[in-house]
Protein backbone atom coordinates (compact mmCIF):
# COMPACT_ATOMS: atom_id res chain seq x y z
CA UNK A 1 0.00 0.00 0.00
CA UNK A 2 2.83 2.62 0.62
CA UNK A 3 4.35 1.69 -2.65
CA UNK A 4 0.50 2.31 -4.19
CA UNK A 5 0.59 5.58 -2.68
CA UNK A 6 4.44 6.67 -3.62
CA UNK A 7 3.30 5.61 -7.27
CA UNK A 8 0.27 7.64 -7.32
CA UNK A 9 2.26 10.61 -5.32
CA UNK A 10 5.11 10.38 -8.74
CA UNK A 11 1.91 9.97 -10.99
CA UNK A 12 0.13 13.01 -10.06
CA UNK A 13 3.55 15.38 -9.57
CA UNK A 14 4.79 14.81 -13.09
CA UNK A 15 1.05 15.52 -14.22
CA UNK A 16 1.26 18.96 -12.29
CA UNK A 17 4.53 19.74 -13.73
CA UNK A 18 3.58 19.65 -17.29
CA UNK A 19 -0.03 21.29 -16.32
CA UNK A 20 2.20 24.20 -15.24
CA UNK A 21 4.04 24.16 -18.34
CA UNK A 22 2.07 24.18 -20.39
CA UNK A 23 -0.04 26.66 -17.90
CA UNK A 24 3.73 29.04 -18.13
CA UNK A 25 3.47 28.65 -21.83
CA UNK A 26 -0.37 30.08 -22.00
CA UNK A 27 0.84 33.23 -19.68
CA UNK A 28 3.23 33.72 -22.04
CA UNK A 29 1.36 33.85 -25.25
CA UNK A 30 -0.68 36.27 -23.68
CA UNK A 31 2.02 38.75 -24.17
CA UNK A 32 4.11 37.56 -26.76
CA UNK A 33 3.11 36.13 -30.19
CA UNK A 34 5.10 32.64 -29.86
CA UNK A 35 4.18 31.29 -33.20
CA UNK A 36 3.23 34.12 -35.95
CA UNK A 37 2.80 30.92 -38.61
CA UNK A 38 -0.10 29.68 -37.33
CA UNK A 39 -1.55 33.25 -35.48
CA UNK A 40 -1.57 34.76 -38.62
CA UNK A 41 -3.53 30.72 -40.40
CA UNK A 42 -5.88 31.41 -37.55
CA UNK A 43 -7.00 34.23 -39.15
CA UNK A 44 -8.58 32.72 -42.55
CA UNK A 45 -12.42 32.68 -42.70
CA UNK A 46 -15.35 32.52 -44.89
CA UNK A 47 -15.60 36.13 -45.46
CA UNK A 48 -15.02 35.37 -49.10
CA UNK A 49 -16.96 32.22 -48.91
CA UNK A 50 -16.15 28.22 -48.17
CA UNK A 51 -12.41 27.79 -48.31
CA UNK A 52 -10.50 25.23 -46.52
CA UNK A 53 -8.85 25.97 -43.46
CA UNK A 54 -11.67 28.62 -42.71
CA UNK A 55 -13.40 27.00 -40.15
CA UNK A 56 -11.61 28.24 -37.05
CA UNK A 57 -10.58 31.71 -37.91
CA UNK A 58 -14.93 32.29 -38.39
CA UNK A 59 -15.54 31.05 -35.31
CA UNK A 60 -12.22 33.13 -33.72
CA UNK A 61 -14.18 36.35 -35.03
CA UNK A 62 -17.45 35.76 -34.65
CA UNK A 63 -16.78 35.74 -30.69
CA UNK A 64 -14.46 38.62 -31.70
CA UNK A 65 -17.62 40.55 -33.21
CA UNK A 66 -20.29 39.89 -31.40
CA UNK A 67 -19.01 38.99 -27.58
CA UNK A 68 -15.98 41.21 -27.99
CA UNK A 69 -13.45 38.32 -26.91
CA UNK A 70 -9.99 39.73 -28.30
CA UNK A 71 -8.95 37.62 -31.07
CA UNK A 72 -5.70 36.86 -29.15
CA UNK A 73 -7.25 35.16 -26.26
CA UNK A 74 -9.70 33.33 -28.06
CA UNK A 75 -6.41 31.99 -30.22
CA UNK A 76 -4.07 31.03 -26.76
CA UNK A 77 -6.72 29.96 -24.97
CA UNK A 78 -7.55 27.13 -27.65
CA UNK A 79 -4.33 25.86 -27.93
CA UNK A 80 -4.15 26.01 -23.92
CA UNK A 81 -7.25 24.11 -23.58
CA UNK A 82 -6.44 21.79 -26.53
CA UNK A 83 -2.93 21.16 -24.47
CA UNK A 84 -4.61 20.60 -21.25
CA UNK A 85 -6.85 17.86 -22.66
CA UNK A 86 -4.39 16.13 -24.49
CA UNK A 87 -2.37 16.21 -21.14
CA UNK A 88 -5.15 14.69 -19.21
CA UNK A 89 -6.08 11.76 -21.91
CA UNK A 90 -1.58 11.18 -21.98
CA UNK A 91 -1.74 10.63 -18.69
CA UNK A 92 -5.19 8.53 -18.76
CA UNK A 93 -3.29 5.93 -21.53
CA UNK A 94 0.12 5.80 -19.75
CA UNK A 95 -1.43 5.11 -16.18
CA UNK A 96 -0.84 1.41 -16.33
CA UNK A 97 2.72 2.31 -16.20
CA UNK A 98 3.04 4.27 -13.25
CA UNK A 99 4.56 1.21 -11.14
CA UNK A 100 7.47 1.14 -12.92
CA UNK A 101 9.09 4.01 -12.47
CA UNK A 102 11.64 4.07 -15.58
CA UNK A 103 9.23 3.46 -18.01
CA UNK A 104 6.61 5.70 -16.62
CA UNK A 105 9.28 8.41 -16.81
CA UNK A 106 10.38 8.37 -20.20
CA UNK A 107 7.19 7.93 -21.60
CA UNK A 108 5.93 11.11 -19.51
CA UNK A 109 9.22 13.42 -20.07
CA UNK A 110 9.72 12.03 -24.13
CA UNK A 111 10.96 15.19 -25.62
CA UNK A 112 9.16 13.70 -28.67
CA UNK A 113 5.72 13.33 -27.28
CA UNK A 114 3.37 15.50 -24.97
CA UNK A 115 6.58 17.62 -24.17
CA UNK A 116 7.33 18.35 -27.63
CA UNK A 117 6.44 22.22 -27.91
CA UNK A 118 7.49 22.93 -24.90
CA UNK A 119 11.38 22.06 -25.70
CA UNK A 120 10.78 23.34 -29.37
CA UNK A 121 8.31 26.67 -28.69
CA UNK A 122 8.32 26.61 -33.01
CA UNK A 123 6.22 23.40 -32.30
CA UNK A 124 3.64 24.98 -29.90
CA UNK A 125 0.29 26.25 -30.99
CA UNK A 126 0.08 24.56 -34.19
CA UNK A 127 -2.83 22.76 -35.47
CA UNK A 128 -1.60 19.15 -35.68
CA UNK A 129 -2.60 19.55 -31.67
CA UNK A 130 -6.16 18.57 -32.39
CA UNK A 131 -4.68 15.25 -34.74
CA UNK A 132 -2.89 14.25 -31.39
CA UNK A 133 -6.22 15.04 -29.59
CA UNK A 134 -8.08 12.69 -31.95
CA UNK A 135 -5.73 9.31 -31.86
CA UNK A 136 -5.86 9.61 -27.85
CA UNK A 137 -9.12 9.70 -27.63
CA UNK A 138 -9.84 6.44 -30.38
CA UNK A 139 -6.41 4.93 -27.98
CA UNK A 140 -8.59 5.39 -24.73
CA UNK A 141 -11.60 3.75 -26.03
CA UNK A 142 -9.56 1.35 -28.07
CA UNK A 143 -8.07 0.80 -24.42
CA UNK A 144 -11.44 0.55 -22.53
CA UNK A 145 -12.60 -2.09 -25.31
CA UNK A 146 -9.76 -4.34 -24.75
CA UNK A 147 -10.13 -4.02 -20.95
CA UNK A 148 -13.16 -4.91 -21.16
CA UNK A 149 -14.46 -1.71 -19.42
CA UNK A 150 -17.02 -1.19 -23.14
CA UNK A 151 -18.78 -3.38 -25.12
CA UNK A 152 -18.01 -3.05 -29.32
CA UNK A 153 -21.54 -1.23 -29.03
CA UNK A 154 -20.43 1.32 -26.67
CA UNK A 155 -17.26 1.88 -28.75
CA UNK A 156 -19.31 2.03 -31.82
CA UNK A 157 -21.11 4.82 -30.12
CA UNK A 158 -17.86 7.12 -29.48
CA UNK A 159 -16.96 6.47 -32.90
CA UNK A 160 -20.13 7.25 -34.40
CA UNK A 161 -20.83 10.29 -32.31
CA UNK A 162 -17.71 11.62 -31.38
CA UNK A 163 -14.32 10.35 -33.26
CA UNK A 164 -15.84 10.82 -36.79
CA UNK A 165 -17.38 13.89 -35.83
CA UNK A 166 -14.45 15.37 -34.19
CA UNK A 167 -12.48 13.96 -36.78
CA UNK A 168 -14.82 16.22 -39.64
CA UNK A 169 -14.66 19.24 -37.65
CA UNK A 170 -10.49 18.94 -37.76
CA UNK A 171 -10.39 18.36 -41.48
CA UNK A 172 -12.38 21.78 -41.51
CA UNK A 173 -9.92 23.61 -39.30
CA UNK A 174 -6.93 22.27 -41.16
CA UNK A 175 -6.52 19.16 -43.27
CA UNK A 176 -3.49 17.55 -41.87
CA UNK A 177 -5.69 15.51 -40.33
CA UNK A 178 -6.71 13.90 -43.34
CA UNK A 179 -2.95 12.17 -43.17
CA UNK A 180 -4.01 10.78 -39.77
CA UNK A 181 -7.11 9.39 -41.14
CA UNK A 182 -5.08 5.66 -41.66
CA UNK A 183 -4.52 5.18 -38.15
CA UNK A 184 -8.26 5.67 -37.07
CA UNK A 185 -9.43 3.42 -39.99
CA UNK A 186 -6.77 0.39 -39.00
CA UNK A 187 -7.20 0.85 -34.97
CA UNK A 188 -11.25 0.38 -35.45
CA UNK A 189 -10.41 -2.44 -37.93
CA UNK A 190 -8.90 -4.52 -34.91
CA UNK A 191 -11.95 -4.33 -33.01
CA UNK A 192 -14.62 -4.02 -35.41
CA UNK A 193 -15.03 -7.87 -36.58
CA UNK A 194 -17.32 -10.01 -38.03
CA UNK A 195 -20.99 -8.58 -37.91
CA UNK A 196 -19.15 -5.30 -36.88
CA UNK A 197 -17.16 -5.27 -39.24
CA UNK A 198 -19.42 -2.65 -42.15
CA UNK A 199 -19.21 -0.03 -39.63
CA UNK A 200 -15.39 1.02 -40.76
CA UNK A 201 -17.70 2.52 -44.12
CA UNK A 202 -18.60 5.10 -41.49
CA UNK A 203 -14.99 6.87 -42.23
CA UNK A 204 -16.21 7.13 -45.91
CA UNK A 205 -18.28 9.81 -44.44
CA UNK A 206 -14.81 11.96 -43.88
CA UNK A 207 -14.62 11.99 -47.60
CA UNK A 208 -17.09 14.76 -47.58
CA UNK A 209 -15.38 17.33 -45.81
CA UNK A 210 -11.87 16.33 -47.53
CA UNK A 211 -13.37 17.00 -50.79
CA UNK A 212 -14.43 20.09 -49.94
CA UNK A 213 -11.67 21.49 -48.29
CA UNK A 214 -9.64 20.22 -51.50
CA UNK A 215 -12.42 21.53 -54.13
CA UNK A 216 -12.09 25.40 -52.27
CA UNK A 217 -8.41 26.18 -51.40
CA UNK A 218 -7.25 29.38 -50.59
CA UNK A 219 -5.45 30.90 -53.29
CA UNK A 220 -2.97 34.26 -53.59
CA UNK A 221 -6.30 36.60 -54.46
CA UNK A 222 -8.59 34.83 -51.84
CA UNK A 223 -5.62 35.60 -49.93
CA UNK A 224 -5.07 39.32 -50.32
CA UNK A 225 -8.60 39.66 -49.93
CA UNK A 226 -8.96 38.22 -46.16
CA UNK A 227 -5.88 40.36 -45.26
CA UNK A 228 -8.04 43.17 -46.48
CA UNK A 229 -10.75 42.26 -44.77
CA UNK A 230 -9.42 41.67 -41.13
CA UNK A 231 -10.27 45.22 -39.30
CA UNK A 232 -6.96 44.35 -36.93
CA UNK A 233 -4.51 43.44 -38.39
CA UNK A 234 -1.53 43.56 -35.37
CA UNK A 235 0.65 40.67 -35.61
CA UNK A 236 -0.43 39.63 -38.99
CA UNK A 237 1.84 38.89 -42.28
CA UNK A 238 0.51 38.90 -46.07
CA UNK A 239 3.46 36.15 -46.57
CA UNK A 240 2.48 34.02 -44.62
CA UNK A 241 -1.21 33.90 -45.66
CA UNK A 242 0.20 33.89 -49.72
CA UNK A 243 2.89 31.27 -48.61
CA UNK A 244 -0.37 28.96 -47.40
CA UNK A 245 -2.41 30.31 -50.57
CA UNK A 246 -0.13 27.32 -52.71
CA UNK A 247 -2.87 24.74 -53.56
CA UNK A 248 -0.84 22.72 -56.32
CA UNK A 249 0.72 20.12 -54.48
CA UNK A 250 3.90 20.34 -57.76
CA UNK A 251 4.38 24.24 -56.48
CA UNK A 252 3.89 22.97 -53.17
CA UNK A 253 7.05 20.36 -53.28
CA UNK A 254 8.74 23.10 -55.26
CA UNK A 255 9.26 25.45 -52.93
CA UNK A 256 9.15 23.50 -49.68
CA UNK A 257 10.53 20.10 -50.44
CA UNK A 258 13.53 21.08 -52.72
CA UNK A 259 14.07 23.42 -50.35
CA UNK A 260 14.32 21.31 -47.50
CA UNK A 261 15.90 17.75 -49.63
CA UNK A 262 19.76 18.37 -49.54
CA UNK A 263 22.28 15.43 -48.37
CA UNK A 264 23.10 17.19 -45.67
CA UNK A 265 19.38 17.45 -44.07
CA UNK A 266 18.64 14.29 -45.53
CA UNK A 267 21.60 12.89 -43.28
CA UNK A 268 20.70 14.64 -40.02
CA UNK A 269 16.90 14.46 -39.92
CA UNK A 270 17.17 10.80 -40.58
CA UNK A 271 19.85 10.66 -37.98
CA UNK A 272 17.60 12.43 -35.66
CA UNK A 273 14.50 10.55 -36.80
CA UNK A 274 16.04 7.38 -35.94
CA UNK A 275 17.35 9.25 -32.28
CA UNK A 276 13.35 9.83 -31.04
CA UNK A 277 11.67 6.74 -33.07
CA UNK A 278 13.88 4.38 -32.31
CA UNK A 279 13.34 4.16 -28.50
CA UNK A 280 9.42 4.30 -28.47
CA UNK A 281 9.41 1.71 -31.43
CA UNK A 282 12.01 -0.73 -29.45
CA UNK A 283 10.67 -0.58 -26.13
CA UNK A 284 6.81 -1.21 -27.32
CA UNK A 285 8.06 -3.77 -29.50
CA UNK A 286 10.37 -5.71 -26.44
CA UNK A 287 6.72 -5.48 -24.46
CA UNK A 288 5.28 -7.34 -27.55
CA UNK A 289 7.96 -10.08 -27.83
CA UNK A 290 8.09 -10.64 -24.35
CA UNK A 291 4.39 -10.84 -24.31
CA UNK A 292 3.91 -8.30 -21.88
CA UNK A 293 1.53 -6.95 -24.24
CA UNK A 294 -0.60 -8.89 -26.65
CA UNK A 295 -0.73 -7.46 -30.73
CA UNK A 296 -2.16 -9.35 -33.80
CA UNK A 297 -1.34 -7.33 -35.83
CA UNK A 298 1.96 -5.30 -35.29
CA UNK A 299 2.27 -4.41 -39.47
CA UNK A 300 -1.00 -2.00 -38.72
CA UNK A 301 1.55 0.34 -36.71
CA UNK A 302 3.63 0.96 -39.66
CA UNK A 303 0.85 0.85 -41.84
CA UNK A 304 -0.72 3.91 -39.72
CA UNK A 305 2.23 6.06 -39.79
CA UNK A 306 2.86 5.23 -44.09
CA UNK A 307 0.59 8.43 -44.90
CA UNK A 308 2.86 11.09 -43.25
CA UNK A 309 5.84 10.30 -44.94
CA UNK A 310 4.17 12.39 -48.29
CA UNK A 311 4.08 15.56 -46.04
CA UNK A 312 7.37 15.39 -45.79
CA UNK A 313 7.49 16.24 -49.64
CA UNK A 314 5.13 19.26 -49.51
CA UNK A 315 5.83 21.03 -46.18
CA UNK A 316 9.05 22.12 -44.39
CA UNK A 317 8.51 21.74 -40.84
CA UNK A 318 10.16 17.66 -40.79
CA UNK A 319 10.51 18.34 -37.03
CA UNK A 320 7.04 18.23 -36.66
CA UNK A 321 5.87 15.42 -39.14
CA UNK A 322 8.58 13.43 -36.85
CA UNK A 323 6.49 14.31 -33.52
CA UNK A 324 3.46 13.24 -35.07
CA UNK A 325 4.67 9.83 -36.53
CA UNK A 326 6.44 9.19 -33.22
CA UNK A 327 3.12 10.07 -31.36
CA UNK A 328 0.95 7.88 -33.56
CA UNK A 329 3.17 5.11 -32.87
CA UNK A 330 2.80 6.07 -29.15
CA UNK A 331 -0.63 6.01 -29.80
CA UNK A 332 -1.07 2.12 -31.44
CA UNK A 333 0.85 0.65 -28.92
CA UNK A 334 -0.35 2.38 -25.80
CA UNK A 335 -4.28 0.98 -26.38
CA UNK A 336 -2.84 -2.07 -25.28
CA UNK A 337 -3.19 -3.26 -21.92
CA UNK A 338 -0.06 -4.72 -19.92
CA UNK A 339 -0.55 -8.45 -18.92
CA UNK A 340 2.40 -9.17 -16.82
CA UNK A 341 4.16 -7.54 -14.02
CA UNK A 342 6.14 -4.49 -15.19
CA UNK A 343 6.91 -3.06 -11.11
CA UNK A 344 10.41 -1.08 -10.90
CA UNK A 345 10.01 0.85 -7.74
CA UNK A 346 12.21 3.81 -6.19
CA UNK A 347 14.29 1.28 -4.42
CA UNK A 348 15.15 -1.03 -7.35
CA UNK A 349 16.28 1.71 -9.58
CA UNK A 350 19.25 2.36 -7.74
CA UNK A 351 20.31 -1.54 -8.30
CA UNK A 352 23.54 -1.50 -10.96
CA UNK A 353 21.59 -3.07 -13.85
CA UNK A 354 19.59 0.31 -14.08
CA UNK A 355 21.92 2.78 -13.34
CA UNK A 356 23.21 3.16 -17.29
CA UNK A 357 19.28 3.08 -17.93
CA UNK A 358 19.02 6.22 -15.27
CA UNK A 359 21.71 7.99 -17.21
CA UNK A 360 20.85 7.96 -20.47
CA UNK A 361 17.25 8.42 -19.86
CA UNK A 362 18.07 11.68 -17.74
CA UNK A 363 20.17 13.18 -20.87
CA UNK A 364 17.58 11.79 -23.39
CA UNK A 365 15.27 13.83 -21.40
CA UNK A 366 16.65 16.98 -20.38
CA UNK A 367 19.51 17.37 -23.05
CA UNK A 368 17.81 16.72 -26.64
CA UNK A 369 14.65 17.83 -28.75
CA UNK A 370 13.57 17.84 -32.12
CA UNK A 371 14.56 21.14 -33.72
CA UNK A 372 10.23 21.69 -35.21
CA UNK A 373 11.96 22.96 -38.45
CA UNK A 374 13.09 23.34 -41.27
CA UNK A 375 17.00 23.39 -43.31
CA UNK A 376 18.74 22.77 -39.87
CA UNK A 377 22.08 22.12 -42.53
CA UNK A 378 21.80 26.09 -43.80
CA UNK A 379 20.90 27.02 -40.02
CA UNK A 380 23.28 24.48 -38.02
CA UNK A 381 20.64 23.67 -35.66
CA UNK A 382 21.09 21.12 -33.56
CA UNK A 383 19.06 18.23 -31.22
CA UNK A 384 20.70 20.05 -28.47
CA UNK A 385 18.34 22.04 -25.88
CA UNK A 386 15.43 20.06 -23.81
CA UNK A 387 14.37 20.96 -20.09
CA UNK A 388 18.25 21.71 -19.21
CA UNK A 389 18.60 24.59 -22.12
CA UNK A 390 14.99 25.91 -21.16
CA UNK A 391 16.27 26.34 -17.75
CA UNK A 392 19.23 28.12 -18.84
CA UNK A 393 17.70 30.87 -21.38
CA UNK A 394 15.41 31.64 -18.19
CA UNK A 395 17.60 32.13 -16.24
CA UNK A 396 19.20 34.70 -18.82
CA UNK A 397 16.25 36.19 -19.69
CA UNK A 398 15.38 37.15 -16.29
CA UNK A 399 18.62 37.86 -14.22
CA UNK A 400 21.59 38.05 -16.92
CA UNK A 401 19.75 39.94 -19.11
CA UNK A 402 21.54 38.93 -22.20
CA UNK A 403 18.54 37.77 -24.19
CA UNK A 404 16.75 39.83 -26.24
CA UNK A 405 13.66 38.17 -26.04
CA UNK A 406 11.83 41.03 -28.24
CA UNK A 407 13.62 39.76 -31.64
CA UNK A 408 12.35 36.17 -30.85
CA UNK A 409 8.63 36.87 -29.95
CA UNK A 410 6.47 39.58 -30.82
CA UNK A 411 4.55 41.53 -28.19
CA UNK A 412 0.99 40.76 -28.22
CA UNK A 413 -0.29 43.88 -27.24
């Protein structure tokens, strides 16, 4: 019973931790623009009639218009509350690991999953947040299902009423989703058998919104025109709203991917792919051979994460197509429940055999990140930072004073 309650103690203080980080982060955006990318893509709406990616910049000024909500809290507190859920449903799937503590660690701290913006701010407040929302919520009911907590009825439900839905409404708001769409469509596969198994057409009904949002792009006039439009237009750039205004996918890999496909880049984002993957894809897989965890169908992981390889060819931000394959993969293997004992407790750890395993998960953690973007060859970025370098440029910030923190982030006055 102590041990229980030493578990749960660990559980809970690594939940607050990253509550107030992400809670630090929110304060912050308040005040400073931390991503203008996606602040200024929040902005697109239907003023000039149905175009994709319109969906939440409408909604952002209607509350703007008629309840007088400034359109820079609407925008942080979305991605706030969108990081707080995705938080609490993290720390829902990894629960079943909290009794060993090595494991529970790394999967909680993983500068490559719900950490990721935080030790890259480039990766914060960007709409790929509501793709991660999506696969943890299909993993927890996936989970429930094979825990026998709901019947394939009540999981038909949530998918029905809620994961296709929310699923639609995302496609609206940005259609990166429509790359996650494979994993949703294979996880429901494994548990939607026999006289269950005509229900997967229900994800046919995603093809309306996806041709939609591919039949009305935003082009460079449509463009020009919402700029025009927008009555505030602090904090905004034209670029960025003609550099999203590229709807043919050739231009698309013209200006992104042979910007971004040199031998140099290729070299190091592999090298750094292989860095975050490798770990997560190892250690689920050693659970599977060793039967700790039981998988039918182990080919449906790699099948799930196939689709994102193609952004890759049309966007520049590899960093970030990284996270989210490495978070999918999270996300296949986590629905699993643990059959066998997995217990490391605080005393154990300090036994020899784990000691390497201590140090290297402590600089995997708090050393290293995925740099979000983009030619890190022309920019020599590096995988160095994490929780360690975080530390460090507050610390400057506030009592060196040898930051300028005004040419990184914008005030958001």
């Amino acid at each position: 019973m102590k041990q229980d309650r030493i578990f749960l103690i660990y559980y809970y203080l690594l939940f607050l931790l990253i509550i107030l980080i992400f809670t630090s982060i929110y304060l912050f955006s308040i005040v400073r623009v931390i991503n203008a990318w996606t602040y200024t893509e929040s902005h697109i709406n239907y003023s000039e009639g149905f175009i994709g990616r319109g969906l939440f910049g409408t909604v952002m000024l209607f509350f703007n218009k008629y309840l007088s909500i400034p359109t820079k809290y609407f925008y942080s507190t979305f991605f706030y509350l969108m990081s707080l859920i995705n938080v609490y449903l993290f720390f829902l799937l990894i629960k079943q690991y909290k009794r060993n503590i090595l494991i529970f660690t790394f999967l909680a701290l993983n500068p490559a999953l719900i950490l990721f913006s935080f030790y890259d701010l480039g990766g914060y407040a960007r709409f790929e947040i509501i793709a991660v929302t999506a696969m943890m919520l299909n993993s927890y009911y996936a989970r429930n299902f094979y825990i026998k907590k709901i019947s394939k009825e009540d999981y038909l439900t949530y998918l029905k009423y809620l994961i296709i839905p929310f699923l639609a409404i995302c496609i609206f708001i940005n259609e990166i989703i429509i790359f996650t769409i494979s994993f949703h469509i294979l996880l429901s596969l494994e548990i939607l058998k026999k006289k269950y198994f005509f229900n997967i057409f229900l994800y046919l009904l995603l093809l309306i919104p996806i041709c939609l949002v591919y039949t009305f792009k935003i082009d460079q006039e449509i463009a020009l025109k919402l700029f025009n439009n927008l009555q505030n237009k602090e904090n905004l750039d034209l670029w960025i709203l003609k550099a999203i205004a590229v709807p043919d996918l050739v231009d698309r890999f013209n200006i992104d991917g042979s910007y971004m496909f040199t031998k140099g880049n290729f070299i190091r984002y592999t090298s750094i792919f292989i860095i975050f993957f490798a770990p997560i894809y190892i250690f689920f897989n050693y659970l599977r051979l060793n039967r700790y965890i039981l998988i039918k169908k182990n080919y449906f992981c790699l099948l799930s994460i196939l689709p994102i390889f193609f952004i890759f060819l049309i966007a520049r931000d590899w960093g970030r197509w990284m996270h989210l394959i490495i978070f999918m993969t999270f996300c296949f293997y986590i629905k699993f429940p643990i059959k066998k004992n997995l217990d490391i407790n605080f005393v154990k750890i300090f036994k020899l055999k784990y000691i390497f395993c201590m140090i290297t998960l402590f600089f995997y953690l708090f050393f290293i990140r995925i740099p979000h973007c983009c030619n890190i060859e022309k920019l020599q970025i590096t995988i160095y930072g994490g929780a360690i370098e975080k530390v460090k440029v507050l610390y400057d910030i506030i009592f060196i004073k040898k930051i300028d923190i005004d040419k990184r982030f914008r005030k958001n006055d």
